[in-house]
PDB file of N, CA and C in Angstrom:
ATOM      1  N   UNK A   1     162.005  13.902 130.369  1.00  0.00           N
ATOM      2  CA  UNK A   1     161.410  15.218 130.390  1.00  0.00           C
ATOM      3  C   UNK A   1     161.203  15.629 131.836  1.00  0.00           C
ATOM      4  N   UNK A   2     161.471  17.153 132.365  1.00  0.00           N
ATOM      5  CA  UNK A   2     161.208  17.345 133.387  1.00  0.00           C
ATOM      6  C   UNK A   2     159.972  17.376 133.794  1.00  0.00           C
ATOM      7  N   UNK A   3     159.669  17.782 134.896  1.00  0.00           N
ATOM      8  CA  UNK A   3     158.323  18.156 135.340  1.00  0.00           C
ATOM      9  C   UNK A   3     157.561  19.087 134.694  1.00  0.00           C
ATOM     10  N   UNK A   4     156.497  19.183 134.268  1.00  0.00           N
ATOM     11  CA  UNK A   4     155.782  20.587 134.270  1.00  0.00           C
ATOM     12  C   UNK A   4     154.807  21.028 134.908  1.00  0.00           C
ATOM     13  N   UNK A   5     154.848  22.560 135.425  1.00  0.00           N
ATOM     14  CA  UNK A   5     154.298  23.153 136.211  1.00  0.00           C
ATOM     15  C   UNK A   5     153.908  24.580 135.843  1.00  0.00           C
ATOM     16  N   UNK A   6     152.644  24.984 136.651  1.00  0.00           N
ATOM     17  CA  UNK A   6     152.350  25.921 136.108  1.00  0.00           C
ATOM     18  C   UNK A   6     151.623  26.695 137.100  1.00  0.00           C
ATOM     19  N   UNK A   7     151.746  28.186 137.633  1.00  0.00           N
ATOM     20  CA  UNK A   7     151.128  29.142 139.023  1.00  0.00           C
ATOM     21  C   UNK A   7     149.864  29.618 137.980  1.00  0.00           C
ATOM     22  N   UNK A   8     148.512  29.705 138.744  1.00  0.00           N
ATOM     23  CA  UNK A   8     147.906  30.639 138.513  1.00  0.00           C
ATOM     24  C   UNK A   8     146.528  30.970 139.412  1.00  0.00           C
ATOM     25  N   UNK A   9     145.729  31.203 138.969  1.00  0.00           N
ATOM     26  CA  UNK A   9     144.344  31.930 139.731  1.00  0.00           C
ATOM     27  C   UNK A   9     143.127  30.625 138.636  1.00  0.00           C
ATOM     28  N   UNK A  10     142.344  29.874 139.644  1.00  0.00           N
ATOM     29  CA  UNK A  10     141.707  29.423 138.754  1.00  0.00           C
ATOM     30  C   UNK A  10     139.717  30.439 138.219  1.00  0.00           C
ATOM     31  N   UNK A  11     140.080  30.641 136.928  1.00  0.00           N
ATOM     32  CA  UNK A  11     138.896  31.709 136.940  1.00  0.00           C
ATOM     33  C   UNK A  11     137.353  30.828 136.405  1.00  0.00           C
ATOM     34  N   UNK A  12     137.845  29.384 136.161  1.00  0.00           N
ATOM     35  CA  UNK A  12     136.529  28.845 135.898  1.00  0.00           C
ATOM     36  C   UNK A  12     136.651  27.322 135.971  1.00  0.00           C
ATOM     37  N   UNK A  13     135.517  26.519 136.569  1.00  0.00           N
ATOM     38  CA  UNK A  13     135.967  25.432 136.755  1.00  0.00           C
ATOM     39  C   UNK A  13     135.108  24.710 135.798  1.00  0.00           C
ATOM     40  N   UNK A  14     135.549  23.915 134.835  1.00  0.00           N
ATOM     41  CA  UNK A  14     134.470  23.098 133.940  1.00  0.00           C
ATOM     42  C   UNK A  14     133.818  21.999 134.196  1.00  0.00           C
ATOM     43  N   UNK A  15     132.758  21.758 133.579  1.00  0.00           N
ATOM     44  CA  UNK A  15     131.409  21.182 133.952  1.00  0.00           C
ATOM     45  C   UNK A  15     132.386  19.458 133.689  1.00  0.00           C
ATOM     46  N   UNK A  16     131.883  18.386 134.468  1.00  0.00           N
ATOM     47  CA  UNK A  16     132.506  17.060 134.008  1.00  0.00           C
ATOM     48  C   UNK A  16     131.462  16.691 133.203  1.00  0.00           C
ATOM     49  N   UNK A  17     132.178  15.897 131.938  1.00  0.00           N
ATOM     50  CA  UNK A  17     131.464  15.557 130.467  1.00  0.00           C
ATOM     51  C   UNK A  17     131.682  13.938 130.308  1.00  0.00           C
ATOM     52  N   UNK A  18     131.132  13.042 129.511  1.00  0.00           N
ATOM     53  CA  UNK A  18     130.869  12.078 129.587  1.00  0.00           C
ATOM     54  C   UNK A  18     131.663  11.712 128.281  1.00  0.00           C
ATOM     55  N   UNK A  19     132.745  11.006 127.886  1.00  0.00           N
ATOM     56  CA  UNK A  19     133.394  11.303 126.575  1.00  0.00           C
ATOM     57  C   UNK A  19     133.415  10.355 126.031  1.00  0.00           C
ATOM     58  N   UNK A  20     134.156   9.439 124.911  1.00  0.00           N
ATOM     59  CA  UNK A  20     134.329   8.563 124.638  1.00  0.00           C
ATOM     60  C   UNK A  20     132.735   7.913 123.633  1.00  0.00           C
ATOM     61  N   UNK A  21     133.228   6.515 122.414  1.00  0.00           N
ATOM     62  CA  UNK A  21     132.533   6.381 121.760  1.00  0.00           C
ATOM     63  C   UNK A  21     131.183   5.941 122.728  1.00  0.00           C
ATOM     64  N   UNK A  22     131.542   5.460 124.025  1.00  0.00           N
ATOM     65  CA  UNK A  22     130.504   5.105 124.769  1.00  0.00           C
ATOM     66  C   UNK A  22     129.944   5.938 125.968  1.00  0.00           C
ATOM     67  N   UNK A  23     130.436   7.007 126.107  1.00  0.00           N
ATOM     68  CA  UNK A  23     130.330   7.645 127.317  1.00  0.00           C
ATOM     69  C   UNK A  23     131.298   7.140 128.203  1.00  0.00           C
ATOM     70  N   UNK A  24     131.876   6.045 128.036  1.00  0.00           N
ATOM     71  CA  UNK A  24     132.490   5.403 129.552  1.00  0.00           C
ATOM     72  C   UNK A  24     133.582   6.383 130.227  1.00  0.00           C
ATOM     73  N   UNK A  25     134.201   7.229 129.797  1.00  0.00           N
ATOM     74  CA  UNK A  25     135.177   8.093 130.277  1.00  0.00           C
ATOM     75  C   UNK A  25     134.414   9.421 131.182  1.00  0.00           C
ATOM     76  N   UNK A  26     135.096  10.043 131.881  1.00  0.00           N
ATOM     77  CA  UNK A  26     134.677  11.263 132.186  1.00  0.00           C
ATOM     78  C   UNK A  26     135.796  12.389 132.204  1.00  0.00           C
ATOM     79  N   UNK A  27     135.597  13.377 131.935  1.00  0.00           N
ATOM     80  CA  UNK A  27     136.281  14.508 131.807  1.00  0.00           C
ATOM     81  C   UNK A  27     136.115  15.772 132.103  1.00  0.00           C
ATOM     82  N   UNK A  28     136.558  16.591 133.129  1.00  0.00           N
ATOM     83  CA  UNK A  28     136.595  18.199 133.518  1.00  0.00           C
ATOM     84  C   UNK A  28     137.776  18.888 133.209  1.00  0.00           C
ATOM     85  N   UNK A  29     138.100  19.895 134.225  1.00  0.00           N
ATOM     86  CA  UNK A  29     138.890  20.567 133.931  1.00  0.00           C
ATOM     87  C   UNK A  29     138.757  21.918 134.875  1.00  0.00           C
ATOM     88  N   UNK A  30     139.660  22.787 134.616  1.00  0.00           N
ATOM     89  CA  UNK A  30     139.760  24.770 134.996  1.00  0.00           C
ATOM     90  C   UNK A  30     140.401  25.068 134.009  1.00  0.00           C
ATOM     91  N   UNK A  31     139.510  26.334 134.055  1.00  0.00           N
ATOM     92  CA  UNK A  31     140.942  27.702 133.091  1.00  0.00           C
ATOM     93  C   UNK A  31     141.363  27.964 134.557  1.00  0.00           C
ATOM     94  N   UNK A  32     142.925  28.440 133.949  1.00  0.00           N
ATOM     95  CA  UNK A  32     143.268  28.732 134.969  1.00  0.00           C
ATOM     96  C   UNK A  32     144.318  29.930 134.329  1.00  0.00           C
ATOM     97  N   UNK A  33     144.406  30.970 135.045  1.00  0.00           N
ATOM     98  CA  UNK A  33     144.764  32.616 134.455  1.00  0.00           C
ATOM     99  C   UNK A  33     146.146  32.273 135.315  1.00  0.00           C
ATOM    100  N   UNK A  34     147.197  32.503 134.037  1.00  0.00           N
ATOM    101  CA  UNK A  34     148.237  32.582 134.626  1.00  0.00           C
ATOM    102  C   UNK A  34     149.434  33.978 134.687  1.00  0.00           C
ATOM    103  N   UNK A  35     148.735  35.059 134.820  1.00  0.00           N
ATOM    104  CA  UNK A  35     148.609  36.388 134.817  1.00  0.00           C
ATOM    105  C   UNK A  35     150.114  36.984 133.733  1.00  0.00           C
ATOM    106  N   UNK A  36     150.105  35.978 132.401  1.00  0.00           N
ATOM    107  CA  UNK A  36     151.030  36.327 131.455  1.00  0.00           C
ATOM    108  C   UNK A  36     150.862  37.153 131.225  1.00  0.00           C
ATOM    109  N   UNK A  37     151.379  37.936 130.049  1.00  0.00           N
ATOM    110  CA  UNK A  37     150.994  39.394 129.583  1.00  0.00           C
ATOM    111  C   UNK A  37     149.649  38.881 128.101  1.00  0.00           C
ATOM    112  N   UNK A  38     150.285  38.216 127.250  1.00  0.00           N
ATOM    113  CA  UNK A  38     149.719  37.274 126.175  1.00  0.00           C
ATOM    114  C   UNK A  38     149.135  35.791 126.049  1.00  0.00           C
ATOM    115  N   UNK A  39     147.645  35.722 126.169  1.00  0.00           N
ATOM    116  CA  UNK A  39     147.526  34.797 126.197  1.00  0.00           C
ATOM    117  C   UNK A  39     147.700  34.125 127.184  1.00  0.00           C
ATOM    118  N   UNK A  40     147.213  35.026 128.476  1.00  0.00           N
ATOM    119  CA  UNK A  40     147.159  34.160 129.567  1.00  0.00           C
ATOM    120  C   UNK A  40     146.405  32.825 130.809  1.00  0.00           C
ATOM    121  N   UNK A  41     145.074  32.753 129.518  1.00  0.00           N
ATOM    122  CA  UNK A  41     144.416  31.585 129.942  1.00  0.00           C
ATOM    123  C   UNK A  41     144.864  30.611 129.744  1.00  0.00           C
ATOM    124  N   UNK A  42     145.088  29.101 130.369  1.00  0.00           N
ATOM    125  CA  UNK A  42     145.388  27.950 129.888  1.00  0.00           C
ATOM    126  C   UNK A  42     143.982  27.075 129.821  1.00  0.00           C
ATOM    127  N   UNK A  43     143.649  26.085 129.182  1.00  0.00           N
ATOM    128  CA  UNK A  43     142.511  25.074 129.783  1.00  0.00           C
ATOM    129  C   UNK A  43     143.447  23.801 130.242  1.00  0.00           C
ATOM    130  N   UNK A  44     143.187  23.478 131.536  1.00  0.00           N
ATOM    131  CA  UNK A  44     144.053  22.340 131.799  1.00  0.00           C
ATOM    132  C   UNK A  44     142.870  20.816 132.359  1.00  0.00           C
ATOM    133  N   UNK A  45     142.925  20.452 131.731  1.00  0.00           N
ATOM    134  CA  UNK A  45     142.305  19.466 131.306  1.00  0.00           C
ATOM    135  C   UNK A  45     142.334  17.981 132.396  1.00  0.00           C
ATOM    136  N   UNK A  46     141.764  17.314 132.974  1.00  0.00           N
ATOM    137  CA  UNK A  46     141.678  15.968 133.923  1.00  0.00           C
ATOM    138  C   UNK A  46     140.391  15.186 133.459  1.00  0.00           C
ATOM    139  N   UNK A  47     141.195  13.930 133.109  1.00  0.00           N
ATOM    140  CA  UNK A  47     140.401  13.160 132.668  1.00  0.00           C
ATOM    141  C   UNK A  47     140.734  11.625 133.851  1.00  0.00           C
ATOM    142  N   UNK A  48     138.855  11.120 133.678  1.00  0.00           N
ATOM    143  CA  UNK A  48     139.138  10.042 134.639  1.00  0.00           C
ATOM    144  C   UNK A  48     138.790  10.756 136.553  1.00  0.00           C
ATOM    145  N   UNK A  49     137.874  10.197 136.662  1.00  0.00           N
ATOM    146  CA  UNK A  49     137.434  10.144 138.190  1.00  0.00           C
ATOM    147  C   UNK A  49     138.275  10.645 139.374  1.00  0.00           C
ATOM    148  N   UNK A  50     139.774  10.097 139.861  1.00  0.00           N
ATOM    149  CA  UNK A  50     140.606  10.153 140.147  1.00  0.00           C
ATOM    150  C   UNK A  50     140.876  11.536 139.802  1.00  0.00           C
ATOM    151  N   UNK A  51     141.406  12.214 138.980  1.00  0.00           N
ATOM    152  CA  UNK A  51     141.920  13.385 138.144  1.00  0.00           C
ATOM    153  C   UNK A  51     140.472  14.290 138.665  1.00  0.00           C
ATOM    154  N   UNK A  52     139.312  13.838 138.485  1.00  0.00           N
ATOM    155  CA  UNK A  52     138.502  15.163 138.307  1.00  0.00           C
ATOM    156  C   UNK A  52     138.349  15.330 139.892  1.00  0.00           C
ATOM    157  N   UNK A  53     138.425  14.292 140.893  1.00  0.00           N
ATOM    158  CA  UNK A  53     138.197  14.167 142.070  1.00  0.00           C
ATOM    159  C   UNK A  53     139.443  15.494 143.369  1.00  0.00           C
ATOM    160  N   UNK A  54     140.442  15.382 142.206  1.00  0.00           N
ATOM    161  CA  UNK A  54     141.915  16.728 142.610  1.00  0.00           C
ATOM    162  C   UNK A  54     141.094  17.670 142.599  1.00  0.00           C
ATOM    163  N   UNK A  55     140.013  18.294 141.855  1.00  0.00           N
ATOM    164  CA  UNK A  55     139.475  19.491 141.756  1.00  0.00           C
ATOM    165  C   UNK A  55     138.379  19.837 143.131  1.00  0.00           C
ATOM    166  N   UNK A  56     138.015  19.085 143.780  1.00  0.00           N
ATOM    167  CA  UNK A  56     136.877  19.045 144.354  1.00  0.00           C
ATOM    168  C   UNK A  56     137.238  19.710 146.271  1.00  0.00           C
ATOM    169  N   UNK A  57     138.663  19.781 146.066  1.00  0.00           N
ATOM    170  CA  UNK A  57     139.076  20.785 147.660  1.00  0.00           C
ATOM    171  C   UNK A  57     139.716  22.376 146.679  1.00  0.00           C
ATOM    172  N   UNK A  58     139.035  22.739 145.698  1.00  0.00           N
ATOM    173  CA  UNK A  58     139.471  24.252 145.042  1.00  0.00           C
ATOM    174  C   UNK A  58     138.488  24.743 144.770  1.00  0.00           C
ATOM    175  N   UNK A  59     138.337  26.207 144.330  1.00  0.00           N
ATOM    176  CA  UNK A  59     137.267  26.725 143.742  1.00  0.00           C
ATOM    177  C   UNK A  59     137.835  27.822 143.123  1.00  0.00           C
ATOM    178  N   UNK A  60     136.624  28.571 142.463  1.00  0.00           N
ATOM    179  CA  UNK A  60     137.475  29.584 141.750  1.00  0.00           C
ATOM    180  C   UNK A  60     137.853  30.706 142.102  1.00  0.00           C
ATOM    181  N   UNK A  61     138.570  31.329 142.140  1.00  0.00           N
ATOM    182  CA  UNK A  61     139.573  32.888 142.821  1.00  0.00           C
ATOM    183  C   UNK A  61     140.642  32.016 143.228  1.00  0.00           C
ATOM    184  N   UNK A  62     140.587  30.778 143.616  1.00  0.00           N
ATOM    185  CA  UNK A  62     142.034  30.203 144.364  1.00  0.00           C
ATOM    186  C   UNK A  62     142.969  30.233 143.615  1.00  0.00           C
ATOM    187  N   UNK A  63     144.559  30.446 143.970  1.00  0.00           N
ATOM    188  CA  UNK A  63     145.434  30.731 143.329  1.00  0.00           C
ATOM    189  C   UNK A  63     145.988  29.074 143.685  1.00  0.00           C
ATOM    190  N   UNK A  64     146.735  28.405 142.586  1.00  0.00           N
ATOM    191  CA  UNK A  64     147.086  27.005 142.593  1.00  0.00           C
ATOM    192  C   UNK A  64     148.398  26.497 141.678  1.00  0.00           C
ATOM    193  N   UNK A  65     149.292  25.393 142.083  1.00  0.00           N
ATOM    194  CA  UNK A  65     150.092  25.120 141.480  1.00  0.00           C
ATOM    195  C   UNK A  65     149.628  23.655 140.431  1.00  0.00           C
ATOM    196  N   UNK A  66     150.010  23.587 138.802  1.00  0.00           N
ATOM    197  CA  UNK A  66     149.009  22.817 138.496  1.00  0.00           C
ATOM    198  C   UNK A  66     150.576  21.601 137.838  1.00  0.00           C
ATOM    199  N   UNK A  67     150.301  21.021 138.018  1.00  0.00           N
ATOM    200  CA  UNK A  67     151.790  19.962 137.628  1.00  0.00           C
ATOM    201  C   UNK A  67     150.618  19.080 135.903  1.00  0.00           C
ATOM    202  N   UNK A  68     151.687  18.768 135.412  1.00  0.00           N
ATOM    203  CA  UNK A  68     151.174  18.447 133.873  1.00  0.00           C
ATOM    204  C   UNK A  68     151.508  18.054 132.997  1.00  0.00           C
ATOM    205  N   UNK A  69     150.777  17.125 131.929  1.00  0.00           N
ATOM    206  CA  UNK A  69     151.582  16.184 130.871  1.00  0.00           C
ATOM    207  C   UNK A  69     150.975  17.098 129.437  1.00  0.00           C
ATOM    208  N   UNK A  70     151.823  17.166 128.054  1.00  0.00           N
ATOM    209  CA  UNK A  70     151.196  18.140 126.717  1.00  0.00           C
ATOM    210  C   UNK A  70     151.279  16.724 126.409  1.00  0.00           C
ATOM    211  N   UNK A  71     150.013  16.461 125.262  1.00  0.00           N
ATOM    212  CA  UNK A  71     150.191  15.740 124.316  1.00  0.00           C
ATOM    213  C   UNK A  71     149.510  16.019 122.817  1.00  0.00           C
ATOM    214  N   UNK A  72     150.151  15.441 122.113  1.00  0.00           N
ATOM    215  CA  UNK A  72     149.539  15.431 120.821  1.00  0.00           C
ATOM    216  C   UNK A  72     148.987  14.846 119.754  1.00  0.00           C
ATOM    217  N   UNK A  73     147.898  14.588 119.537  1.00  0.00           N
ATOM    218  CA  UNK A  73     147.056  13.869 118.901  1.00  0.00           C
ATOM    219  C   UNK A  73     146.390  14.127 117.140  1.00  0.00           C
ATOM    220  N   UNK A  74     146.461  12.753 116.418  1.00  0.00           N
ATOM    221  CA  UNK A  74     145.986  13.919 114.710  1.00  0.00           C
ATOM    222  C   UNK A  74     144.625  13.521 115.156  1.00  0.00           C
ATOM    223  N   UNK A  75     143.849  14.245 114.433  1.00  0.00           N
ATOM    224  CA  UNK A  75     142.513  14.340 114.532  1.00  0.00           C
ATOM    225  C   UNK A  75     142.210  12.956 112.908  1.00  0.00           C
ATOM    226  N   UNK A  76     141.276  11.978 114.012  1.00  0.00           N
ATOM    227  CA  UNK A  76     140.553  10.874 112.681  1.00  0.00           C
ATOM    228  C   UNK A  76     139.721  11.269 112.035  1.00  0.00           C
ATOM    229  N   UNK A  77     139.697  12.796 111.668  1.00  0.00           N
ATOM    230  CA  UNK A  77     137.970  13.362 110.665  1.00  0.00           C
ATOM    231  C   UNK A  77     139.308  13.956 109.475  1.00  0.00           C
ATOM    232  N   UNK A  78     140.452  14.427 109.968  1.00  0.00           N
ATOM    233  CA  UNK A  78     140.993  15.447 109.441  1.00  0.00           C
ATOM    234  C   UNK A  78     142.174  14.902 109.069  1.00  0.00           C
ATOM    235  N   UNK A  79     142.944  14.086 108.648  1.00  0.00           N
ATOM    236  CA  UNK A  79     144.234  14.208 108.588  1.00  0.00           C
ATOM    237  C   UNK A  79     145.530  15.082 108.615  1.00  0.00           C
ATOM    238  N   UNK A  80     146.268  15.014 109.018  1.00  0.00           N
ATOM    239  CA  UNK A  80     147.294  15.952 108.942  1.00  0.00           C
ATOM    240  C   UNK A  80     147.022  16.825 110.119  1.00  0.00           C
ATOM    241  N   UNK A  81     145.794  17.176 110.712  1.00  0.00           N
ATOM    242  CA  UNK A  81     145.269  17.620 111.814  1.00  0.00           C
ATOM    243  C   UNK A  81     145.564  17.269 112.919  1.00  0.00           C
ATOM    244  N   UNK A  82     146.650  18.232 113.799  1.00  0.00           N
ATOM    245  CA  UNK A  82     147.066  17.660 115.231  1.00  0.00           C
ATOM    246  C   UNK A  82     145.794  18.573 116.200  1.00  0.00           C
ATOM    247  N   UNK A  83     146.015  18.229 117.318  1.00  0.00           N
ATOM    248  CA  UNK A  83     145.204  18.963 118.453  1.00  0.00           C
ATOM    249  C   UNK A  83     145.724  18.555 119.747  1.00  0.00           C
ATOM    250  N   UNK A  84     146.031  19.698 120.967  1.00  0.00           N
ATOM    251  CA  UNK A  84     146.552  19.281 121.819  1.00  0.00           C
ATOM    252  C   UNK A  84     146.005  19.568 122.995  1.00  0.00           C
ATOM    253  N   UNK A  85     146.530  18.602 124.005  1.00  0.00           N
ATOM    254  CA  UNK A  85     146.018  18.501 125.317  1.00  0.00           C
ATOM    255  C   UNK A  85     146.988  18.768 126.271  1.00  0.00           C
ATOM    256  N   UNK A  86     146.232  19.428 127.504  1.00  0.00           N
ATOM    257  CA  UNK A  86     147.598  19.920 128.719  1.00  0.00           C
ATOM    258  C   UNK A  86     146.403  19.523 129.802  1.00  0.00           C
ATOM    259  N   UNK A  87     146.838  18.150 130.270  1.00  0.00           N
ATOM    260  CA  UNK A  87     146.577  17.075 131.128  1.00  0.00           C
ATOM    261  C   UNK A  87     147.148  17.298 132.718  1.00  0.00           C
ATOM    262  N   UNK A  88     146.121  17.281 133.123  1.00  0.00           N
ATOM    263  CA  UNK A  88     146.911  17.964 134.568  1.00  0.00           C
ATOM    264  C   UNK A  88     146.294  16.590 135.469  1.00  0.00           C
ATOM    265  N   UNK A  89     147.665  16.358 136.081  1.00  0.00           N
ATOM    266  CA  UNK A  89     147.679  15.368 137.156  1.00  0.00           C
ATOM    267  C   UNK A  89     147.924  15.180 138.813  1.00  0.00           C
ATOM    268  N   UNK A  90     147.981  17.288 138.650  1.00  0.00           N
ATOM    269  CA  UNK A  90     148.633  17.259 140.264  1.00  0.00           C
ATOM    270  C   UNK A  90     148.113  18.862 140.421  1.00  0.00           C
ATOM    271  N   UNK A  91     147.151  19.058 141.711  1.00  0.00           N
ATOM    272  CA  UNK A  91     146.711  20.540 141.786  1.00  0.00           C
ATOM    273  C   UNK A  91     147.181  20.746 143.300  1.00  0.00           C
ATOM    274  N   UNK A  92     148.185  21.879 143.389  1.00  0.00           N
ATOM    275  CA  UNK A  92     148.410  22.138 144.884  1.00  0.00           C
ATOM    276  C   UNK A  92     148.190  23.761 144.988  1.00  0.00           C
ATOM    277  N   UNK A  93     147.617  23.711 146.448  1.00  0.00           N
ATOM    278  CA  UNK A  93     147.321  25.679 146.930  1.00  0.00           C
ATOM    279  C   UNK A  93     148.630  25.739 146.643  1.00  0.00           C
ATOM    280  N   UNK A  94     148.495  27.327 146.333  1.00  0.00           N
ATOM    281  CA  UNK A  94     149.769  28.185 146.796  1.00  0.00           C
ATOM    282  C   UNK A  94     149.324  28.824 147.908  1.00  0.00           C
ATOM    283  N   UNK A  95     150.707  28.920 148.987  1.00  0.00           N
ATOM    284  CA  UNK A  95     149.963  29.562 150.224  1.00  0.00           C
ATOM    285  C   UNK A  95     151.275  30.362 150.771  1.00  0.00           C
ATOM    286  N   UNK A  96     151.404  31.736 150.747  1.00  0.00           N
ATOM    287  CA  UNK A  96     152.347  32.491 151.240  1.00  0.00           C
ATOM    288  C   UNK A  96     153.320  31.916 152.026  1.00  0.00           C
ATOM    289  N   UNK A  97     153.078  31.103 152.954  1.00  0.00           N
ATOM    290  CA  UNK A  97     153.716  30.343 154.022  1.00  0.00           C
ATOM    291  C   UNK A  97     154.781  29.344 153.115  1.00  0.00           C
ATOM    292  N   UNK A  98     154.708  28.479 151.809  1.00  0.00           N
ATOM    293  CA  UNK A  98     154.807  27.838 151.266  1.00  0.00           C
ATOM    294  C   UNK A  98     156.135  28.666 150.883  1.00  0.00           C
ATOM    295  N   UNK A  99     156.449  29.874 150.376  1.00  0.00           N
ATOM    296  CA  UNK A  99     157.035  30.023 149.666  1.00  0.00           C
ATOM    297  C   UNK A  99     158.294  30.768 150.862  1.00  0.00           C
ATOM    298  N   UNK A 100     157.941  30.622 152.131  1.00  0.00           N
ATOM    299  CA  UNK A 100     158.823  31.347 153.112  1.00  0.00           C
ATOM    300  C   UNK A 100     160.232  30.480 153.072  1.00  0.00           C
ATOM    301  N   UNK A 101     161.042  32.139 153.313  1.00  0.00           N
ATOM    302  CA  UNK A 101     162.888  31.657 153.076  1.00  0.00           C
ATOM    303  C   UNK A 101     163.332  30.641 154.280  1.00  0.00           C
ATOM    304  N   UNK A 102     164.208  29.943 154.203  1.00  0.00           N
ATOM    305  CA  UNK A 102     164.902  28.921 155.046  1.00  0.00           C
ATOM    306  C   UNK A 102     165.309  30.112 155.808  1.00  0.00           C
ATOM    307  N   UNK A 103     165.891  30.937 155.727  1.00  0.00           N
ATOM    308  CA  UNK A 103     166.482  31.890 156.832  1.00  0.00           C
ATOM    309  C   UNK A 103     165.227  32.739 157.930  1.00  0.00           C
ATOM    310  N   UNK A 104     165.772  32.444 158.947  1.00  0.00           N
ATOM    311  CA  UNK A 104     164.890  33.712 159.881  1.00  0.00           C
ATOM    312  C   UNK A 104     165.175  34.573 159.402  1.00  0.00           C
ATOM    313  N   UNK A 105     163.837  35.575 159.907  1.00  0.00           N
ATOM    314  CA  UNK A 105     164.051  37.014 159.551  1.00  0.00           C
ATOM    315  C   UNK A 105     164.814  37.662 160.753  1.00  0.00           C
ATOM    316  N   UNK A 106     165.540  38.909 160.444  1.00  0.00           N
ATOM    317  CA  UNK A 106     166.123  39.251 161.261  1.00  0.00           C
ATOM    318  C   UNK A 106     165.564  40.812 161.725  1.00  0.00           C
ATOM    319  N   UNK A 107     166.126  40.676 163.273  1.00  0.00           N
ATOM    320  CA  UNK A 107     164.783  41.526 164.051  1.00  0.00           C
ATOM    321  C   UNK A 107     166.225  42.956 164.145  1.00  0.00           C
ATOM    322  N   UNK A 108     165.699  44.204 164.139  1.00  0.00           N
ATOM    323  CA  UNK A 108     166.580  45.151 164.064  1.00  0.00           C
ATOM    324  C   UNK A 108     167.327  45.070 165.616  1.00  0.00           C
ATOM    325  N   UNK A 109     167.156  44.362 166.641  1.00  0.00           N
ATOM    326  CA  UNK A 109     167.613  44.468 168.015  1.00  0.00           C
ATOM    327  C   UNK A 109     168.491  43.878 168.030  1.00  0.00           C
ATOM    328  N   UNK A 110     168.360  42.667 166.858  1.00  0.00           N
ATOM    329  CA  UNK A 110     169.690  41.338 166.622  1.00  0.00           C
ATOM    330  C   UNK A 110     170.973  41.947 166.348  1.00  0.00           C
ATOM    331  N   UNK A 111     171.122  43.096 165.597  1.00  0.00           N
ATOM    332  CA  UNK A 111     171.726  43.998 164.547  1.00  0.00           C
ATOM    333  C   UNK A 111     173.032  44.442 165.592  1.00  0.00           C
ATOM    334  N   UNK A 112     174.286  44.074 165.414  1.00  0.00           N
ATOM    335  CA  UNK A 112     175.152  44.961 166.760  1.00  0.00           C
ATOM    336  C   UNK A 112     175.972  45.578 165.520  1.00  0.00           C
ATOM    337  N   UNK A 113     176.922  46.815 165.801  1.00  0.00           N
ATOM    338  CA  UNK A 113     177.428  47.757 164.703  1.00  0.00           C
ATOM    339  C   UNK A 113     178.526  46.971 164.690  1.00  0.00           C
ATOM    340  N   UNK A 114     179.166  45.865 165.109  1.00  0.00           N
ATOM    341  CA  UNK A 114     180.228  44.886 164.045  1.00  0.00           C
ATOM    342  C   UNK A 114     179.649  44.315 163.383  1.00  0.00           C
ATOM    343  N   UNK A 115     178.313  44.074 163.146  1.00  0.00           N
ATOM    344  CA  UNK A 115     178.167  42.897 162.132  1.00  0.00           C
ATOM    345  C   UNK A 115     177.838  44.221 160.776  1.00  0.00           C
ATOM    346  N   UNK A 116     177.443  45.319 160.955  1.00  0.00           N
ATOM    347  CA  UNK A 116     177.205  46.364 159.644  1.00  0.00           C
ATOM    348  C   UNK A 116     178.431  46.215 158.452  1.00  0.00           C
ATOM    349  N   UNK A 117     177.989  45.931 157.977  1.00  0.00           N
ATOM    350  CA  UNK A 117     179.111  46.163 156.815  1.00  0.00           C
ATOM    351  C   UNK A 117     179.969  47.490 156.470  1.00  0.00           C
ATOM    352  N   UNK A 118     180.254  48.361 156.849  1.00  0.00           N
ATOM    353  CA  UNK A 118     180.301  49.946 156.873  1.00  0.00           C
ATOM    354  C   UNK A 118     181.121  50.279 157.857  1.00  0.00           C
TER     355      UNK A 118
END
């Protein structure tokens, strides 16, 4: 499976929760608005110290690249009952600079009338 990835704006960062039959786990997370037309909140989910510790150089308005595992789980109350998780293992800024072309830009002085196409 390839990578998955996902751009957005994070609009809320969730509280870390204590999970598991013993508490021993921990778990946070962000929504993070990925300015779809439908349904454009995701909850992306980090579980484990490590994972919640990625969150702690972001805040919310930051726009971010979120890398990520789906999984799917049946629920033990419910049978037949799936429920799913989008596990995020990798949070990077997006930063204008980031997305700049391999080519220089070209300055109108560079421009001589053989190279015009015309």
């Amino acid at each position: 499976m390839s990578e998955l990835k996902v751009k957005g704006t994070i609009i809320k960062i969730i509280p870390v929760e204590s999970v598991g039959s013993e508490g021993k786990w921990k778990k946070g997370g962000f929504l993070l608005n990925t300015g779809a037309q439908f349904k454009p909140n995701v909850l992306m989910t980090l579980f484990g110290e490590d994972k919640i510790a990625l969150l702690d150089s972001f805040s919310e308005g930051q726009e971010v690249e979120a890398s990520f595992n789906i999984s799917s789980t049946e629920s033990k109350s419910k049978a037949g009952t799936y429920f799913s998780n989008i596990d995020c293992w990798k949070i990077q800024a997006v930063n204008s600079a980031s997305v700049a072309s391999s080519q220089p830009p070209v300055k109108a002085e560079d421009i001589k009338d053989e190279d015009l196409p015309f």
